[in-house]
Protein backbone atom coordinates (compact mmCIF):
# COMPACT_ATOMS: atom_id res chain seq x y z
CA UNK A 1 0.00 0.00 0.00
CA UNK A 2 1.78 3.03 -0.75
CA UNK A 3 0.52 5.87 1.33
CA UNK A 4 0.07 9.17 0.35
CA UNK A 5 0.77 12.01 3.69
CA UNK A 6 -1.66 14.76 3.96
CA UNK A 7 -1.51 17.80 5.93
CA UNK A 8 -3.41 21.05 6.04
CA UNK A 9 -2.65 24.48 6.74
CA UNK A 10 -4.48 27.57 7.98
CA UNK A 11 -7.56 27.03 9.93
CA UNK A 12 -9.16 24.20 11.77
CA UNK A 13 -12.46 24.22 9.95
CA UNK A 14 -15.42 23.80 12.45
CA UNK A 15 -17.41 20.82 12.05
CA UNK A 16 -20.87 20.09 12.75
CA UNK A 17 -21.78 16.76 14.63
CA UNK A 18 -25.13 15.74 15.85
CA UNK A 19 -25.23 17.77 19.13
CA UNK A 20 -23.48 20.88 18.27
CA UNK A 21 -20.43 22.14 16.29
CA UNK A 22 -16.72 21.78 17.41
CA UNK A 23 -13.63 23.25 16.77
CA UNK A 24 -10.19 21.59 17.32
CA UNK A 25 -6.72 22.93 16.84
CA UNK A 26 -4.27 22.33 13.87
CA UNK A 27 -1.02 20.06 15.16
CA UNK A 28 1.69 18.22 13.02
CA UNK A 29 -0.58 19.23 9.51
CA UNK A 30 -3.42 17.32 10.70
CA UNK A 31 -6.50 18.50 12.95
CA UNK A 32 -6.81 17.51 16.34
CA UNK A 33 -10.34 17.63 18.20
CA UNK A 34 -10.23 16.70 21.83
CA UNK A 35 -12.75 15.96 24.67
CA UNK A 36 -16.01 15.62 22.88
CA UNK A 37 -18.93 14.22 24.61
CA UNK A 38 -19.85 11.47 23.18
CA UNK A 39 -22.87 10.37 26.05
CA UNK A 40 -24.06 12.63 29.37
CA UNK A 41 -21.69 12.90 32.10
CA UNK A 42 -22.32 9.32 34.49
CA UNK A 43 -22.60 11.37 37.48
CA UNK A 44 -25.41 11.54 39.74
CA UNK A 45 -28.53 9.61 39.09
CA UNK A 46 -26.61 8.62 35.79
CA UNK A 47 -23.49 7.22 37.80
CA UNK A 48 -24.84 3.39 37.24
CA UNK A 49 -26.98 3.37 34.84
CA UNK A 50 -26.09 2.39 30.98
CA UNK A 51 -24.78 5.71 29.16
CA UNK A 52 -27.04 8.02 27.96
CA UNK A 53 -27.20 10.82 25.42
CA UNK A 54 -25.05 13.39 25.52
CA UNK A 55 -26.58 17.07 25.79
CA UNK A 56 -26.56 18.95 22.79
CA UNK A 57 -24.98 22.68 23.04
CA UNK A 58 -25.71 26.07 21.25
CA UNK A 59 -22.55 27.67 19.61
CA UNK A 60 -18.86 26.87 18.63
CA UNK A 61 -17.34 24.54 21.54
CA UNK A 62 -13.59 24.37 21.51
CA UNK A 63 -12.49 21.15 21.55
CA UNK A 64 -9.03 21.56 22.43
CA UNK A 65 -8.34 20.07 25.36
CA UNK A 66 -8.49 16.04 26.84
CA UNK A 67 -11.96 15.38 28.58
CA UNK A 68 -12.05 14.55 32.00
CA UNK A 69 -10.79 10.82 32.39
CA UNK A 70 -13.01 8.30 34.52
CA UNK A 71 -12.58 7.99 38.17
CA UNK A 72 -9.19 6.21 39.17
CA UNK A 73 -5.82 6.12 40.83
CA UNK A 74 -2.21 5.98 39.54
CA UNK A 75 -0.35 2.24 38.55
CA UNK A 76 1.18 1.45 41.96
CA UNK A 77 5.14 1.57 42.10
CA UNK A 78 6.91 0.42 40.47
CA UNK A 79 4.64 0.34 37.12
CA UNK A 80 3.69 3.95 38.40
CA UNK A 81 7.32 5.11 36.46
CA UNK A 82 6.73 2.53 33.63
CA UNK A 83 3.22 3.44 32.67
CA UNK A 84 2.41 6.75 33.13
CA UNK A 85 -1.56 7.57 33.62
CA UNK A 86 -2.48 11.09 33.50
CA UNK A 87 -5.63 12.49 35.55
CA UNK A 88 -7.73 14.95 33.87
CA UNK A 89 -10.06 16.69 36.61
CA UNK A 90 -13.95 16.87 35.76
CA UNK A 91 -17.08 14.63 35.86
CA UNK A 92 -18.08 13.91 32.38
CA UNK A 93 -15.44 11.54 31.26
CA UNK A 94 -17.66 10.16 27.92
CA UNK A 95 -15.33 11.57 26.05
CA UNK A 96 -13.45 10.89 22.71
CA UNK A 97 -10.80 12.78 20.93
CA UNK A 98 -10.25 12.91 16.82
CA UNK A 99 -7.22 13.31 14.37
CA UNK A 100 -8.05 13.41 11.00
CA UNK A 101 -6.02 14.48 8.08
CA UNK A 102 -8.88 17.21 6.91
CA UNK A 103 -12.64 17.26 7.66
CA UNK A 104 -12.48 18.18 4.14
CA UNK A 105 -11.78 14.49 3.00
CA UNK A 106 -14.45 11.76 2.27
CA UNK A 107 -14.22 8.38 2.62
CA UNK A 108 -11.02 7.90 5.05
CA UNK A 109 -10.58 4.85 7.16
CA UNK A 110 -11.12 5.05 10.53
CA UNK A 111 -9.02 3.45 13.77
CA UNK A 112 -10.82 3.15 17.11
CA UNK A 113 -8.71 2.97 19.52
CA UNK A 114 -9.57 1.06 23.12
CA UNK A 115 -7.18 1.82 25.70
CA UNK A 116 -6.34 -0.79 28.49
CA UNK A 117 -5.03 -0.95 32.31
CA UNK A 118 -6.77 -3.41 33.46
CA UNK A 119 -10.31 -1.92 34.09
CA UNK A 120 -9.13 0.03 36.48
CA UNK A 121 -6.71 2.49 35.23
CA UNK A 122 -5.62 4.33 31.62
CA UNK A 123 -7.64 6.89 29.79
CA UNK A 124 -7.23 8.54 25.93
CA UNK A 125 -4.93 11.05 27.47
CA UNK A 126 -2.05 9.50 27.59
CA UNK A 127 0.49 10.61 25.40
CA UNK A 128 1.90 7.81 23.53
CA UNK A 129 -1.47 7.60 21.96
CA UNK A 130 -1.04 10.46 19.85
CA UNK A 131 -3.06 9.85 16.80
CA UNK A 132 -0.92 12.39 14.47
CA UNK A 133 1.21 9.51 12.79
CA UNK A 134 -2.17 7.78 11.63
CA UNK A 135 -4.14 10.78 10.37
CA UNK A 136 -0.46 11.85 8.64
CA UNK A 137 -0.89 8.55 6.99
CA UNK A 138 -4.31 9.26 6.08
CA UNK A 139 -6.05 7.42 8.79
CA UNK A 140 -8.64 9.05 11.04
CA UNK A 141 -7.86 7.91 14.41
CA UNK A 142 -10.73 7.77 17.72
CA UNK A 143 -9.32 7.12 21.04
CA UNK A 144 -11.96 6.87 23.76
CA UNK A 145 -12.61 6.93 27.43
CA UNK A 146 -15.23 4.89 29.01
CA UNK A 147 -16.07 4.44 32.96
CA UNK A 148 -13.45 1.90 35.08
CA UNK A 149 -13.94 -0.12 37.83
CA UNK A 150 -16.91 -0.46 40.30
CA UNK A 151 -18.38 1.72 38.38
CA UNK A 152 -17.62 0.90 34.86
CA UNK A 153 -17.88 -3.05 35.75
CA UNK A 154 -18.83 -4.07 39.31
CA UNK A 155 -21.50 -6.24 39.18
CA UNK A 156 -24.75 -4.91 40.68
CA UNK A 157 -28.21 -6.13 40.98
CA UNK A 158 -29.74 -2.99 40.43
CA UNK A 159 -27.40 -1.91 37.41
CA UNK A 160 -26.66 -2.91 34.23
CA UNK A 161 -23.66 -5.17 33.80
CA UNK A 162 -20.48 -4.28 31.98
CA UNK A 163 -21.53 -0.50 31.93
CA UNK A 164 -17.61 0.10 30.52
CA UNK A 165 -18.53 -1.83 27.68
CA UNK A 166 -21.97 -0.16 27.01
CA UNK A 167 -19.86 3.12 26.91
CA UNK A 168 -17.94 1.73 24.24
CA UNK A 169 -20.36 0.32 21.91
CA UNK A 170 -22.48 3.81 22.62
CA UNK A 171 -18.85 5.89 21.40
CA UNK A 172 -19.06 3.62 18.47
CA UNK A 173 -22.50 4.57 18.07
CA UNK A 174 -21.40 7.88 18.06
CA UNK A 175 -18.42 7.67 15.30
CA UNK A 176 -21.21 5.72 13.13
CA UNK A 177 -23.24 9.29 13.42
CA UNK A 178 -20.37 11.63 13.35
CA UNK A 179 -17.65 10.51 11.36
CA UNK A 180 -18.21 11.35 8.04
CA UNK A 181 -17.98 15.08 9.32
CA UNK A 182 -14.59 14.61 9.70
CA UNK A 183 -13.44 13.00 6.76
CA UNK A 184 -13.74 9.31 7.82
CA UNK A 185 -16.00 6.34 5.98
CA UNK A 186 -18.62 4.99 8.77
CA UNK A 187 -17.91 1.43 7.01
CA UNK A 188 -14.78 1.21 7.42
CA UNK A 189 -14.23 1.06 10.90
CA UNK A 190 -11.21 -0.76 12.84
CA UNK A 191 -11.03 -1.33 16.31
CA UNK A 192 -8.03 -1.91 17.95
CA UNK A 193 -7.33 -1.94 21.68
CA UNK A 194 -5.02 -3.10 23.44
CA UNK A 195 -4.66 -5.48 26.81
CA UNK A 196 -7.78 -4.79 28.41
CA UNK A 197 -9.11 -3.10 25.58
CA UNK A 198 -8.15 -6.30 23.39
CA UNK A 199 -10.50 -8.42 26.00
CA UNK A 200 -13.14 -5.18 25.50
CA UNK A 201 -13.01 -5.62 21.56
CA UNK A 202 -13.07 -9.36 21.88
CA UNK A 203 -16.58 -8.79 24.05
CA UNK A 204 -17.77 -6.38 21.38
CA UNK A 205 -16.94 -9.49 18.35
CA UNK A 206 -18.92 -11.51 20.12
CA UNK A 207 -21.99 -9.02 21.46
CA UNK A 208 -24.97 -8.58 18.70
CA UNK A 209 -25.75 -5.31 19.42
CA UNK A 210 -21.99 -4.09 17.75
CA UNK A 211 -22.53 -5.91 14.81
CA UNK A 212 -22.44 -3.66 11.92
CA UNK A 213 -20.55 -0.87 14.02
CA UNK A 214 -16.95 -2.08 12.50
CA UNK A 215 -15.53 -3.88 9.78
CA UNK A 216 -12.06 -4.98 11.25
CA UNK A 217 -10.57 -5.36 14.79
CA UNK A 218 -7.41 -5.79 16.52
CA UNK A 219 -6.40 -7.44 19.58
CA UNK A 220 -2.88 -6.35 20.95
CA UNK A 221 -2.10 -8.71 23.91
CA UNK A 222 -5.85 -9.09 24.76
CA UNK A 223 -7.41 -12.73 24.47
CA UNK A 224 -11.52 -13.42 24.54
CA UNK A 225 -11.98 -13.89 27.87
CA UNK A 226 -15.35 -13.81 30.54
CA UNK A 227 -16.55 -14.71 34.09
CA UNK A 228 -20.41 -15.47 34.96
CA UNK A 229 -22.29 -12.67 36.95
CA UNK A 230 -21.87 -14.63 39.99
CA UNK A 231 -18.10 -15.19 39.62
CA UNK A 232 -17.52 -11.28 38.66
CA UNK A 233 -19.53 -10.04 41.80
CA UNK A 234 -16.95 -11.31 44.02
CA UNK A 235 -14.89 -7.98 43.83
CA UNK A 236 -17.94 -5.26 44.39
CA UNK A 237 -19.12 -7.08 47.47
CA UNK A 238 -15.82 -7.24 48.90
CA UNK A 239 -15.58 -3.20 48.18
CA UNK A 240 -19.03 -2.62 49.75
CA UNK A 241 -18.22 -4.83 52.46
CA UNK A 242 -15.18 -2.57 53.26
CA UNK A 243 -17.24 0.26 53.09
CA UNK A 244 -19.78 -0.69 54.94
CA UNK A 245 -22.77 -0.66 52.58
CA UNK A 246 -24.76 -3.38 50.56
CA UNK A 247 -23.34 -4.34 47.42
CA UNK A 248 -25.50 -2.72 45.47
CA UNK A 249 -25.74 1.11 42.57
CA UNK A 250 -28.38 2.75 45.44
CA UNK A 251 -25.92 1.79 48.12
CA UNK A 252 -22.54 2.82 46.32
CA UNK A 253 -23.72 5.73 44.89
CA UNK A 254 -23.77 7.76 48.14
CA UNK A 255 -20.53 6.95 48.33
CA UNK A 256 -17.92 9.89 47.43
CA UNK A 257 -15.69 8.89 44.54
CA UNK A 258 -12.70 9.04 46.08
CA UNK A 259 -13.54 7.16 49.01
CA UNK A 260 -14.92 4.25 46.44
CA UNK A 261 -11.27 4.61 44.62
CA UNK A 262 -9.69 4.00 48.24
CA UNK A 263 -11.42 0.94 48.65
CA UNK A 264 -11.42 -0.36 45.39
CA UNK A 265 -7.73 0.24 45.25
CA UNK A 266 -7.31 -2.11 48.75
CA UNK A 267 -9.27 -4.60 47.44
CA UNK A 268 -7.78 -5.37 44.01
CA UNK A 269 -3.78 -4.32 44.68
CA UNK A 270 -1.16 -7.29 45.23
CA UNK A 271 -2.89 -9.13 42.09
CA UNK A 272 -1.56 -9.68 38.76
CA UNK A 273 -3.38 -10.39 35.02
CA UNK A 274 -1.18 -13.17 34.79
CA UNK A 275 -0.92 -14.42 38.37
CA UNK A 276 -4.98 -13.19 39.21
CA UNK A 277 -6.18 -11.44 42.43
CA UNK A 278 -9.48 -9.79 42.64
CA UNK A 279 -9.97 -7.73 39.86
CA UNK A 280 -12.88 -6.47 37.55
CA UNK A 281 -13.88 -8.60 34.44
CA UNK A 282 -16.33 -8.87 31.82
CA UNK A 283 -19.90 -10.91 32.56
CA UNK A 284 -22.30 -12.71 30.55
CA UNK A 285 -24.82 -11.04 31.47
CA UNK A 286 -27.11 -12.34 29.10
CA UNK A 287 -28.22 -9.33 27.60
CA UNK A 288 -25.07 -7.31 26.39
CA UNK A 289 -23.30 -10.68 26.47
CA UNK A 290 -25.51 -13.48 25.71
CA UNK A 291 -22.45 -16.19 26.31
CA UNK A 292 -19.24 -16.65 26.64
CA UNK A 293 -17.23 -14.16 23.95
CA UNK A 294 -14.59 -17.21 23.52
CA UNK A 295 -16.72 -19.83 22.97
CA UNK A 296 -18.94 -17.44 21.03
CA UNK A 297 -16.03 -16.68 18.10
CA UNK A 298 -15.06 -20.16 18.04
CA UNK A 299 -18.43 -20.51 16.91
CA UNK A 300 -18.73 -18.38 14.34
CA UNK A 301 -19.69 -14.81 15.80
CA UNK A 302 -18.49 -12.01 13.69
CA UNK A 303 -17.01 -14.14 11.17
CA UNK A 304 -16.76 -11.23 8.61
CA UNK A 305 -14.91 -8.85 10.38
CA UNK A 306 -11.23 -9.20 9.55
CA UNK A 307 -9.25 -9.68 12.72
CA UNK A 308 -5.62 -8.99 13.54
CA UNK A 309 -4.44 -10.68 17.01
CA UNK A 310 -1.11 -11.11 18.46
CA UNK A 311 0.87 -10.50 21.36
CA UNK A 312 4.56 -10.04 23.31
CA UNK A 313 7.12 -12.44 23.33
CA UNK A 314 7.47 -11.81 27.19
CA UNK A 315 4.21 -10.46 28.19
CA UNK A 316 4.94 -11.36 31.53
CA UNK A 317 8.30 -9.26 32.45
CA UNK A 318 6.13 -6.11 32.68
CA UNK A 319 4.90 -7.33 36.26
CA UNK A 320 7.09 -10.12 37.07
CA UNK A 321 10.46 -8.21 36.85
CA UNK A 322 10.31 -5.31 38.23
CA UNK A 323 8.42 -6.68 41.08
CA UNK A 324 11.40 -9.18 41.81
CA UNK A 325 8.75 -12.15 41.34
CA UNK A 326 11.70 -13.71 38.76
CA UNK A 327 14.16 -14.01 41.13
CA UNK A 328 11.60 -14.42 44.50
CA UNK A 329 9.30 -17.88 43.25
CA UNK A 330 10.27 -20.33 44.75
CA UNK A 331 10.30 -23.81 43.08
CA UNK A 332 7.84 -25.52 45.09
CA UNK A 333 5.74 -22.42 44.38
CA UNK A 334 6.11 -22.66 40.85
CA UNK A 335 4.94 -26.49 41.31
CA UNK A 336 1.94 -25.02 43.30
CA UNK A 337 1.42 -22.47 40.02
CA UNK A 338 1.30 -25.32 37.86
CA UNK A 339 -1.08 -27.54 39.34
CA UNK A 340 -3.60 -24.62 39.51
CA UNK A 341 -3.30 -23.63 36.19
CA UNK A 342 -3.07 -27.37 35.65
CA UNK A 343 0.07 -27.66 32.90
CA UNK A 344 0.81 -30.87 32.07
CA UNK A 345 3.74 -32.44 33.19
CA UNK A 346 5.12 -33.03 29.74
CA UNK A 347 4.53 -29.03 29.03
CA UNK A 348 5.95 -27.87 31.51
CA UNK A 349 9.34 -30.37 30.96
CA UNK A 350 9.70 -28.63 27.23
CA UNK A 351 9.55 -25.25 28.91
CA UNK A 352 12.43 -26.55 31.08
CA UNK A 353 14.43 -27.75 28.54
CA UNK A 354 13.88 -24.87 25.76
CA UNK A 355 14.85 -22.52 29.11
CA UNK A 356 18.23 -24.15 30.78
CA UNK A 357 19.16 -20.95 32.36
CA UNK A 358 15.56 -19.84 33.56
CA UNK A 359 14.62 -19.10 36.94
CA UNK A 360 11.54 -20.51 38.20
CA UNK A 361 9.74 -17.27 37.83
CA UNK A 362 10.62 -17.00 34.47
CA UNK A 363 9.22 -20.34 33.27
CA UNK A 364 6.39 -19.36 35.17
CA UNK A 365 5.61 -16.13 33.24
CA UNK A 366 6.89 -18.37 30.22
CA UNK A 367 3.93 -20.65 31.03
CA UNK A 368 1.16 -18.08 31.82
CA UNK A 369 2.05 -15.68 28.97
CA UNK A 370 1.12 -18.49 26.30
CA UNK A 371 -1.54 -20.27 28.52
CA UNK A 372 -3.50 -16.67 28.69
CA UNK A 373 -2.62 -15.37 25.49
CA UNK A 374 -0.96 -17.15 22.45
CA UNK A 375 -2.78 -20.08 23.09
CA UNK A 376 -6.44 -18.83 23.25
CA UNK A 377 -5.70 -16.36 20.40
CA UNK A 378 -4.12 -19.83 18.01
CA UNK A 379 -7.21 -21.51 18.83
CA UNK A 380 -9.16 -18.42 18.12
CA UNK A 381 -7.45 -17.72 14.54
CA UNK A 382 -8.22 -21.89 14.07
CA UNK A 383 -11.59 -21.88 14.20
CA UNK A 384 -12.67 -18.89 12.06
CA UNK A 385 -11.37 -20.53 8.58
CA UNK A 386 -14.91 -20.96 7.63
CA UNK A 387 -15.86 -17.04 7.48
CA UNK A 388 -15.81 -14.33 5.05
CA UNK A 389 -13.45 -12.12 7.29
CA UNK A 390 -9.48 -12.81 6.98
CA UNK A 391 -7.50 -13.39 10.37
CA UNK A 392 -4.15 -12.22 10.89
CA UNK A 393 -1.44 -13.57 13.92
CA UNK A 394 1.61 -11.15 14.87
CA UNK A 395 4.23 -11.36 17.38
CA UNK A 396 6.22 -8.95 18.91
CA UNK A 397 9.46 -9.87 20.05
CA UNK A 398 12.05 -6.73 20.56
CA UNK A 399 13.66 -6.91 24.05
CA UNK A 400 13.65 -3.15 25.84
CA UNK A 401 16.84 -2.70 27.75
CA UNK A 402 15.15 -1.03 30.45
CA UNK A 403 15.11 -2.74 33.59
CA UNK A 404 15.49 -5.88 31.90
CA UNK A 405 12.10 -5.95 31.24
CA UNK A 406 12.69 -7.52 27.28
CA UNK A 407 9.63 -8.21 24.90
CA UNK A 408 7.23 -7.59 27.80
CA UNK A 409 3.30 -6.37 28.50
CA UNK A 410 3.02 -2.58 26.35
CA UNK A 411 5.81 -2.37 24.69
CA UNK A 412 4.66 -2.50 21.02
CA UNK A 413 2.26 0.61 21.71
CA UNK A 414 5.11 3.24 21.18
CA UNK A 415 5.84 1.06 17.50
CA UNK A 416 2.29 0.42 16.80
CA UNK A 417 1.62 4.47 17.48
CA UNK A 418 4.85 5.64 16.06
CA UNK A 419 5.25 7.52 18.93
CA UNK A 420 9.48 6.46 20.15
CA UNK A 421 10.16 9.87 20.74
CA UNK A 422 7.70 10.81 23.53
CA UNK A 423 8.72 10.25 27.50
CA UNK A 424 5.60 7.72 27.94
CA UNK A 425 7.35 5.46 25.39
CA UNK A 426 10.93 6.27 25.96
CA UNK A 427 9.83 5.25 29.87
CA UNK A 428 9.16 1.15 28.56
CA UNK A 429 11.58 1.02 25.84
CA UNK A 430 14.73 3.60 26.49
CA UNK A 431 15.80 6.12 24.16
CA UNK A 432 17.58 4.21 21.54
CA UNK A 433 14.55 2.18 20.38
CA UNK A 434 14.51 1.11 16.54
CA UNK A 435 13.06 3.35 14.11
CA UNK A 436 12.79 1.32 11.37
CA UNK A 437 10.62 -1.32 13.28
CA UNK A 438 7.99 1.49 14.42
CA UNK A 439 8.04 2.01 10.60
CA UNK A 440 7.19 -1.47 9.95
CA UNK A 441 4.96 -2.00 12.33
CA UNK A 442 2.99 1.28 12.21
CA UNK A 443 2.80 0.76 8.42
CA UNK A 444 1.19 -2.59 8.93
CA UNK A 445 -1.70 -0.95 11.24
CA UNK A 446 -2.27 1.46 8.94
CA UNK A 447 -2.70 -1.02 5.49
CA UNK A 448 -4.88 -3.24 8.06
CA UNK A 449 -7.21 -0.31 8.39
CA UNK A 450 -7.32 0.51 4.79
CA UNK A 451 -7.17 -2.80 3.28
CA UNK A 452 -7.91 -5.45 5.98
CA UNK A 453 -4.54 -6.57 4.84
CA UNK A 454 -1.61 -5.80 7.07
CA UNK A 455 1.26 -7.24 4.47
CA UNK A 456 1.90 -10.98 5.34
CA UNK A 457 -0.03 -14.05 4.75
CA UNK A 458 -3.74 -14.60 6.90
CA UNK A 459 -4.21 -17.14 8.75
CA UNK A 460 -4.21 -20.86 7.38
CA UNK A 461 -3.22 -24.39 7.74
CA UNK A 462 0.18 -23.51 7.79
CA UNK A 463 -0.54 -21.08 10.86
CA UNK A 464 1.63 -18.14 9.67
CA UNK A 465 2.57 -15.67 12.20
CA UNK A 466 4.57 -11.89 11.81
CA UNK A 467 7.38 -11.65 14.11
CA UNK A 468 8.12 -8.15 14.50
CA UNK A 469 11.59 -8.87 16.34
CA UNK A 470 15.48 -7.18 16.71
CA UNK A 471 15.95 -8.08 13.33
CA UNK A 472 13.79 -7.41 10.02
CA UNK A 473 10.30 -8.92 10.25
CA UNK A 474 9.69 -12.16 9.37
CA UNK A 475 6.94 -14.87 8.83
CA UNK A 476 7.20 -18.23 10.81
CA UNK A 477 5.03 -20.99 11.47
CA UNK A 478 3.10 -21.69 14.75
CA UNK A 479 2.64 -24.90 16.24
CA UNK A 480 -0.66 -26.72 15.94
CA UNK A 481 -2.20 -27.42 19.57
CA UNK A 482 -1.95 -30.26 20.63
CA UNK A 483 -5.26 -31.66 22.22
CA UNK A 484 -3.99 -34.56 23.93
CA UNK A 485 -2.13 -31.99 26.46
CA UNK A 486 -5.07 -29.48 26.82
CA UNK A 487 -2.81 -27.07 25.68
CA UNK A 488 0.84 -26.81 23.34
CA UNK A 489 4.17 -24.57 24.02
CA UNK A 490 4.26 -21.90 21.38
CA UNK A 491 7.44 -22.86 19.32
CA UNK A 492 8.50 -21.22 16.11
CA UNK A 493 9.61 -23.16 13.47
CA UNK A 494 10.54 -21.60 9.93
């Protein structure tokens, strides 16, 4: 795909949407509108419920600035240097922000980007998620914010479940409405998220009421994943049992935000995604989510949206170094690990002898990176040969020398983003990252959107996968799972 760069000059033209007119600023040769509404502030009666409408406005409003981000607290240390979250003060944090090359286009592709942190923290503000590079290379980029937590997914009786995710699909609404005004082609939408957000989009694949909403998806380090109402609730009763009220929206809506935040943040700290802890997830709810979003795409569900999926080489260094957990594990508690996530003994014997020099922390994270993600996303890729929409498998495998943290959990946002230069990237990868493989890897996003075609083979019975590693990318082969073992190693072979 050879693309063609496009940037404006002189005024930010104002553009109409549905609710009012905007104006934005002009950055890079590309115009930038931040913070617009895309649903009413969730504050008040509102705070539970599913979104709702935003309010239209009379006038120009500037949209210059980030919206306010949803209720939170910073990563705890050490992550808190790694993976910077900035706070943006206000109450109606529906917001969305848009780069497009010119309003005055027609037809561009559009890239809606998901943000992740575990449910709990991250927001659209964040500055490695500048969407200049895309709209330079004539994609329209979306980033969005959507409620965390308790109150974007505690489970309540009295609330709607997986209120986060209802935000989402209602900001998708929104770019179905609105886009065009900026330059962008309603059907031909790509959503791409990443971590969280991956498990967000891979809810969204499998939830009828998105269908229609976007033509492609991506799933950065993000695999389909789901726990029934009663299994999810765990985590908001234990907050309202700390605070001393029923476990339910009437009850935890008296409650001041940042006295919910203190709570919440007791309850779910010392956990991991790989190792668990209480956390928020996504619920079949039955409604939103009428099963299981894994089962549901090995079945067929969205089988014509093109898909790109992929993930780290070392996923699990993000938490597991810098934490000391690699040197700390003992081995009897990496026995313990095993049994619980019940690895067979031959499995866990190739791990061993593909990792001589491995502590047993590191053939732990070995073990739960591809048991949580390479694993689920193979199988996923597998079983959707039969649809109209292509599937694509990456892998991204450059080692940051920053605290020895290698191929780990985020790095390949900076690359994806083309953002190496900014202090939230040069934080995870140092300031000597390659150049050449944010160009490779950028450019692939950006044909994906376009095309649906990101440059290397999709998916088949030879299981081809893009390693974007130290050296120039290449295509290998995955392994086929085998069944008899529950699950296989992920081993390359050329």
């Amino acid at each position: 795909m050879t693309v063609v760069p496009h940037r404006i000059t002189g005024p930010v033209p104002l553009v109409s949407t549905v609710d009012g007119v905007v104006r934005g600023t002009l950055e890079q040769g590309v115009a930038v509108f931040r913070g617009i509404p895309y649903a009413a502030a969730p504050t008040g009666p509102r705070r539970f419920r599913a979104p709702e409408p935003a309010e239209p406005w009379e006038g120009v409003r500037e949209a210059v600035a980030f919206g306010p981000t949803a209720p939170k607290r910073p990563y705890s240390p050490p992550l808190d240097e790694l993976l910077p979250d900035p706070e943006v003060a206000g109450e109606g944090c529906l917001n969305l922000n848009v780069w497009t090359p010119s309003p005055a286009r027609t037809g561009l592709p559009v890239l809606v980007w998901i943000h992740g942190g575990a449910l709990l923290h991250g927001s659209s503000a964040v500055e490695l998620y500048d969407g200049a590079p895309f709209a330079r290379d004539g994609v329209i980029l979306v980033s969005v914010n959507y409620r965390l937590g308790v109150e974007g997914f505690g489970v309540l009786p009295d609330a709607p479940a997986n209120r986060g995710l209802l935000d989402q699909l209602a900001a998708l609404e929104w770019v179905r409405r609105n886009i065009a005004a900026f330059g962008g082609d309603p059907r031909q939408v790509t959503l791409c998220g990443e971590s969280a957000g991956a498990v967000c989009i891979a809810a969204l694949l499998a939830a009828p009421r998105a269908e229609g909403l976007f033509r492609r998806a991506v799933l950065q380090s993000g695999a389909p994943a789901a726990l029934s109402p009663e299994a999810g609730r765990r985590t908001t009763e234990l907050i309202a049992e700390r605070l001393g009220v029923a476990a339910t929206a009437a009850a935890l809506a008296t409650v001041e935000p940042a006295e919910l935040l203190a709570a919440q943040s007791a309850v779910t700290s010392g956990g991991t995604p790989l190792t668990g802890g209480n956390s928020f997830q996504i619920v079949v709810d039955g409604e939103l989510l009428p099963r299981d979003p894994a089962e549901a795409l090995r079945a067929g569900a969205a089988a014509g949206v093109d898909l790109l999926m992929g993930s780290n080489s070392e996923e699990y260094r993000l938490w597991f170094v810098p934490s000391g957990l690699t040197e700390r594990l003992s081995r009897l508690q990496l026995r313990l690990a095993l049994l619980k996530f019940r690895v067979p003994r031959a499995t866990a014997r190739t791990y061993r002898a593909n990792r001589p020099a491995a502590t047993p922390g590191e053939l732990l994270g070995a073990l739960a990176t591809d048991l949580l993600l390479r694993v689920p996303l193979n199988r996923v890729a597998d079983a959707r040969g039969d649809g109209s929409g292509r599937t694509y498998l990456y892998e991204f495998g450059w080692p940051s020398p920053v605290r020895r943290l290698g191929a780990c959990h985020a790095l390949e946002i900076g690359f994806v983003f083309d953002t190496l230069d900014r202090p939230d990237t040069v934080a995870l990868t140092g300031a000597d990252a390659p150049q050449e493989l944010a160009d490779a890897m950028h450019a692939a996003w950006v044909r994906f959107a376009a095309t649906g075609d990101p440059g290397w083979p999709a998916w088949n019975a030879s299981r081809p996968v893009m390693v974007f590693g130290p050296g120039a990318p290449e295509v290998v082969c995955a392994p086929r799972d085998d069944e008899l073992r529950g699950w296989a190693p992920y081993r390359r072979t050329s």
